[in-house]
Protein backbone atom coordinates (compact mmCIF):
# COMPACT_ATOMS: atom_id res chain seq x y z
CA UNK A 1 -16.87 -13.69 12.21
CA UNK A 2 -14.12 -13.53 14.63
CA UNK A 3 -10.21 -12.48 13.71
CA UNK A 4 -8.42 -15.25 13.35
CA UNK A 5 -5.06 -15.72 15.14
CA UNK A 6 -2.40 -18.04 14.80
CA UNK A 7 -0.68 -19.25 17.97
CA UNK A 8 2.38 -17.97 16.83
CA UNK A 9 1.46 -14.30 16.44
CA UNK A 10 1.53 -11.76 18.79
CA UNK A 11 -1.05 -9.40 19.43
CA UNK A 12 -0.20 -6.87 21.98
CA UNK A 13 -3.03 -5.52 24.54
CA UNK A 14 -4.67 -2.71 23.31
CA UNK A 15 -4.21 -3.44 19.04
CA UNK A 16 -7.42 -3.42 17.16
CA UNK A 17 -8.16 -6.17 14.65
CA UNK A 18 -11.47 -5.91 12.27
CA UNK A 19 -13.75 -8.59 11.96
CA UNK A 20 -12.64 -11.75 9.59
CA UNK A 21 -9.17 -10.74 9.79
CA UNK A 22 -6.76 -13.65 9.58
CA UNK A 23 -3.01 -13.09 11.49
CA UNK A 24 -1.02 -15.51 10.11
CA UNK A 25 2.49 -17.30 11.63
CA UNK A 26 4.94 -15.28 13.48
CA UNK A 27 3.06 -12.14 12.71
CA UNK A 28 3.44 -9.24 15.58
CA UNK A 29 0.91 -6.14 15.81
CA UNK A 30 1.85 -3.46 18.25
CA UNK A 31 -0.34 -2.04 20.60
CA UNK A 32 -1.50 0.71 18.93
CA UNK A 33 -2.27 -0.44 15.91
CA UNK A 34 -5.53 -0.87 14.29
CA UNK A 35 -6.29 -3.45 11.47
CA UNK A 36 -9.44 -2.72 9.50
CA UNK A 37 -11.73 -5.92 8.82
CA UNK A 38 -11.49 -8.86 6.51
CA UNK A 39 -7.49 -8.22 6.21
CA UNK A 40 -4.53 -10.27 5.73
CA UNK A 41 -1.68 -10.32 7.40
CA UNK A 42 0.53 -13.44 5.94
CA UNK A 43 4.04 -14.94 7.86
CA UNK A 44 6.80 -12.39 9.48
CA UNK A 45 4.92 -9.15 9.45
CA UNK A 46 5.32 -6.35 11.68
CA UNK A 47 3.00 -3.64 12.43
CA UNK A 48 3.85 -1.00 14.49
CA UNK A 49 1.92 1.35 16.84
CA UNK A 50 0.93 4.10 14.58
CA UNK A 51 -0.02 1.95 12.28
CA UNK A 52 -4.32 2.44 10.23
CA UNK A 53 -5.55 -0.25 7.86
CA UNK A 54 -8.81 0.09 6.00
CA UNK A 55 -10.85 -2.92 5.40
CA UNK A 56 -9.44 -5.65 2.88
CA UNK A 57 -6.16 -5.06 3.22
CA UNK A 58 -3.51 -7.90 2.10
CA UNK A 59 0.07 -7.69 3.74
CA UNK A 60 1.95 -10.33 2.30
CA UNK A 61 5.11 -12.68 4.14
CA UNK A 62 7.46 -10.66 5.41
CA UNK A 63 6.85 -7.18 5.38
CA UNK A 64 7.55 -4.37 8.48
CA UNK A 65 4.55 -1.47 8.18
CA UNK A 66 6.34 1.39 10.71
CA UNK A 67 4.84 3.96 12.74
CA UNK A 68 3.11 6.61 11.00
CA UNK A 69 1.57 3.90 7.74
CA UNK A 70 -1.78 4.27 6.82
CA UNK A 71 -3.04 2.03 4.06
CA UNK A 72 -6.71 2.36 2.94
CA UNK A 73 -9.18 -0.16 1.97
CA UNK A 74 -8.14 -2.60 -0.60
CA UNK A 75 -4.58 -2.17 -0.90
CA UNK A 76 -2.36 -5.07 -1.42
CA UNK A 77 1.63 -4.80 -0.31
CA UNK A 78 2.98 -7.62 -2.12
CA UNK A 79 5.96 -10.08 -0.50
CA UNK A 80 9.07 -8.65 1.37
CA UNK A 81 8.46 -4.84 0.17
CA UNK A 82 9.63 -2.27 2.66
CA UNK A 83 7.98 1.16 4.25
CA UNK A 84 10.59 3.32 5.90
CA UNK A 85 9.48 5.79 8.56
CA UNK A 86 12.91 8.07 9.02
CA UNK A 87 14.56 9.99 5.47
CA UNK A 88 18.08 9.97 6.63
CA UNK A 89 18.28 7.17 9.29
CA UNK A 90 21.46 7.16 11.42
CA UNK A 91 22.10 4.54 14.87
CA UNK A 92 23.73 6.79 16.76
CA UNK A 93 21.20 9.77 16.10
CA UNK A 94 17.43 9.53 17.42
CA UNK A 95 14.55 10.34 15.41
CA UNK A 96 11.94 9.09 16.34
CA UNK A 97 10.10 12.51 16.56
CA UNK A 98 11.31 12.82 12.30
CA UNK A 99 8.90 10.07 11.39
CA UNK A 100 7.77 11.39 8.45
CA UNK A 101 3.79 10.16 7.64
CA UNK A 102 3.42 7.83 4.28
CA UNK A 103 -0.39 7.12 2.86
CA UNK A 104 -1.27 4.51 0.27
CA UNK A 105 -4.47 5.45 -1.43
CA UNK A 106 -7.52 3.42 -1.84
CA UNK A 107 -6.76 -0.05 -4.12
CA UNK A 108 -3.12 0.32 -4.43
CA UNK A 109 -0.56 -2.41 -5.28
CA UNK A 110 2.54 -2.56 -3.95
CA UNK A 111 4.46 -5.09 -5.80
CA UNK A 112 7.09 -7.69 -3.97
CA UNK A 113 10.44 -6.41 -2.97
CA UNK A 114 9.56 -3.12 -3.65
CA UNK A 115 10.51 0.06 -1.13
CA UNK A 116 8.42 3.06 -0.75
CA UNK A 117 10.57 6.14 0.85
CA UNK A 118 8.80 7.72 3.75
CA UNK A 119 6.80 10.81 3.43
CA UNK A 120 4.98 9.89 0.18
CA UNK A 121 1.77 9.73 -1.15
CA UNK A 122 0.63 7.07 -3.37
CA UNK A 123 -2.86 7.48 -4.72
CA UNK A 124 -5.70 5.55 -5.57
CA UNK A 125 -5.29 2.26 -8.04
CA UNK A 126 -1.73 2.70 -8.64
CA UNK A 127 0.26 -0.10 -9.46
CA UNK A 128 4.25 -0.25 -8.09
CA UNK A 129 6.35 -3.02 -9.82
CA UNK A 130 8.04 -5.25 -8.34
CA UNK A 131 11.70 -4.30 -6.79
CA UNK A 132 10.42 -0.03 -7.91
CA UNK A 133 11.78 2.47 -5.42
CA UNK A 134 9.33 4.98 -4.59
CA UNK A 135 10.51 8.40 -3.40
CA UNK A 136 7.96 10.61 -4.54
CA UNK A 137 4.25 10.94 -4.61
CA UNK A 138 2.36 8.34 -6.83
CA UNK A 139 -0.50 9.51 -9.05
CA UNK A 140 -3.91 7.66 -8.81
CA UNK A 141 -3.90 4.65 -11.57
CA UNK A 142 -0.12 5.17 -12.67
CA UNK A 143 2.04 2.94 -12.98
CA UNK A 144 5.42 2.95 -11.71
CA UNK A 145 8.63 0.96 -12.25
CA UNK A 146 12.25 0.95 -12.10
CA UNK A 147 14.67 3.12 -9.07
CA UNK A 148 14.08 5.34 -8.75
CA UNK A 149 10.07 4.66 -10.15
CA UNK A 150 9.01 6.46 -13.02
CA UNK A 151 5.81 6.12 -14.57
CA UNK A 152 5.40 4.28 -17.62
CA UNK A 153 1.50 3.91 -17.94
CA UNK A 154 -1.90 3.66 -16.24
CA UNK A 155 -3.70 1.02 -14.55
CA UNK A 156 -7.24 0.47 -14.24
CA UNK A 157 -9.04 -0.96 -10.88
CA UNK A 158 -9.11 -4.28 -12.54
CA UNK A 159 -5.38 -4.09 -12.43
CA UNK A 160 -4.65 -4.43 -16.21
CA UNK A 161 -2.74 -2.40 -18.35
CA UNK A 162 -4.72 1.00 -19.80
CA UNK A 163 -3.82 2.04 -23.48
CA UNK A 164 -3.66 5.80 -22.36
CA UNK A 165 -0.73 7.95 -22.80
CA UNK A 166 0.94 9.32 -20.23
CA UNK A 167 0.17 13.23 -20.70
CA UNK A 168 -2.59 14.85 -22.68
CA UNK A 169 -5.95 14.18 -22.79
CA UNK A 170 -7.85 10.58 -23.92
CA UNK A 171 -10.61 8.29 -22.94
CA UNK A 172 -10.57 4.63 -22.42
CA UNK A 173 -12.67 1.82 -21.99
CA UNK A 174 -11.84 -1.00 -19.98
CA UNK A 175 -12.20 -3.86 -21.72
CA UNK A 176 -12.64 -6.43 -18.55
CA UNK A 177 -14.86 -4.27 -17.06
CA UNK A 178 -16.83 -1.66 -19.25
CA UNK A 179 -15.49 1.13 -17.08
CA UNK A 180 -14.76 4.36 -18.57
CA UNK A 181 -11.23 5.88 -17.62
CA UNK A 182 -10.51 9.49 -18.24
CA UNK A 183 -7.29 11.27 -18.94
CA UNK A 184 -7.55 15.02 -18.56
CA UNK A 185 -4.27 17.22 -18.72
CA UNK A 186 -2.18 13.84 -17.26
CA UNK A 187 -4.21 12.97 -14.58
CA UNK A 188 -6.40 10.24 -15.16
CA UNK A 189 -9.64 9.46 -13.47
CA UNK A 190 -12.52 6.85 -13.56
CA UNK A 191 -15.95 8.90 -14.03
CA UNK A 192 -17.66 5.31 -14.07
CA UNK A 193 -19.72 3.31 -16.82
């Protein structure tokens, strides 16, 4: 199955776009970039030349993914959140050779109107609230609200609420899924079944 395209997007020579892939109204994908397969990318995005998606990748209405973004399978930016590429942005200064690099981690949300601070890290499963201000690295499964975020919790795969605290050690099962979560000196990990 091809990419689909709407007419109104723009898809500059030389961008890569993954099998199944829909581009939705007024979307524009630079040159460089390359869109893993069976993504989204919904009304008013922008996706710049340095630019990696994995493979089922949803980029909701409105949202700008800069140079130096890389956003691994499964992660979901929700509407009108923000990536920055530059820490301390000024017009009349260039630096475009600062852009600092910014991963999201395998199954991540990124909640609407939310804005994650280049030159982060945010791993694996983590959930970001809506309107959270991220401006440090993200632990796998954690939860983060407020601005700047701090983490309140842990969320599993399934995206619901774990009963875990946040430091210490404890064991979980999801109740959704049967999957075992693990929480070993405040990092928490999924060892499976």
């Amino acid at each position: 199955m091809h990419a689909q395209i709407h007419p109104t997007a723009i898809v500059d020579d030389g961008a890569e776009i993954g099998e199944g892939t829909r581009v939705w109204h007024w979307v524009h994908v630079s040159a460089g970039a390359r869109i893993g397969k069976a993504c989204s990318l919904g009304q008013n995005v922008f996706v710049g030349n340095r630019v990696v998606t994995g493979d089922n990748v949803k980029i909701q209405n409105n949202v700008s993914v800069y140079d130096n973004v890389t956003l691994e399978d499964d992660v979901f930016c929700g509407p009108s959140m923000v990536f920055t590429n530059v820490y301390n942005p000024r017009s009349a200064v260039n630096r475009k050779d600062q852009y600092r690099d910014t991963l999201v981690k395998r199954g991540a949300t990124i909640g609407a109107n939310s804005t994650i601070v280049c030159g982060t890290t945010i791993g694996e499963y983590a959930f970001i609230a809506a309107g959270a201000v991220v401006n440090r690295d993200v632990k796998a499964y954690a939860l983060m609200v407020g601005v700047p975020a701090r983490q309140v919790g842990w969320m599993s795969q399934y995206g619901e609420r774990l009963d875990l605290p946040l430091a210490g050690n404890a064991r979980i099962t999801c109740p959704n899924t049967g999957t075992t979560y693990e929480l070993i000196d405040g990092i928490c990990t999924c060892p499976g079944p």
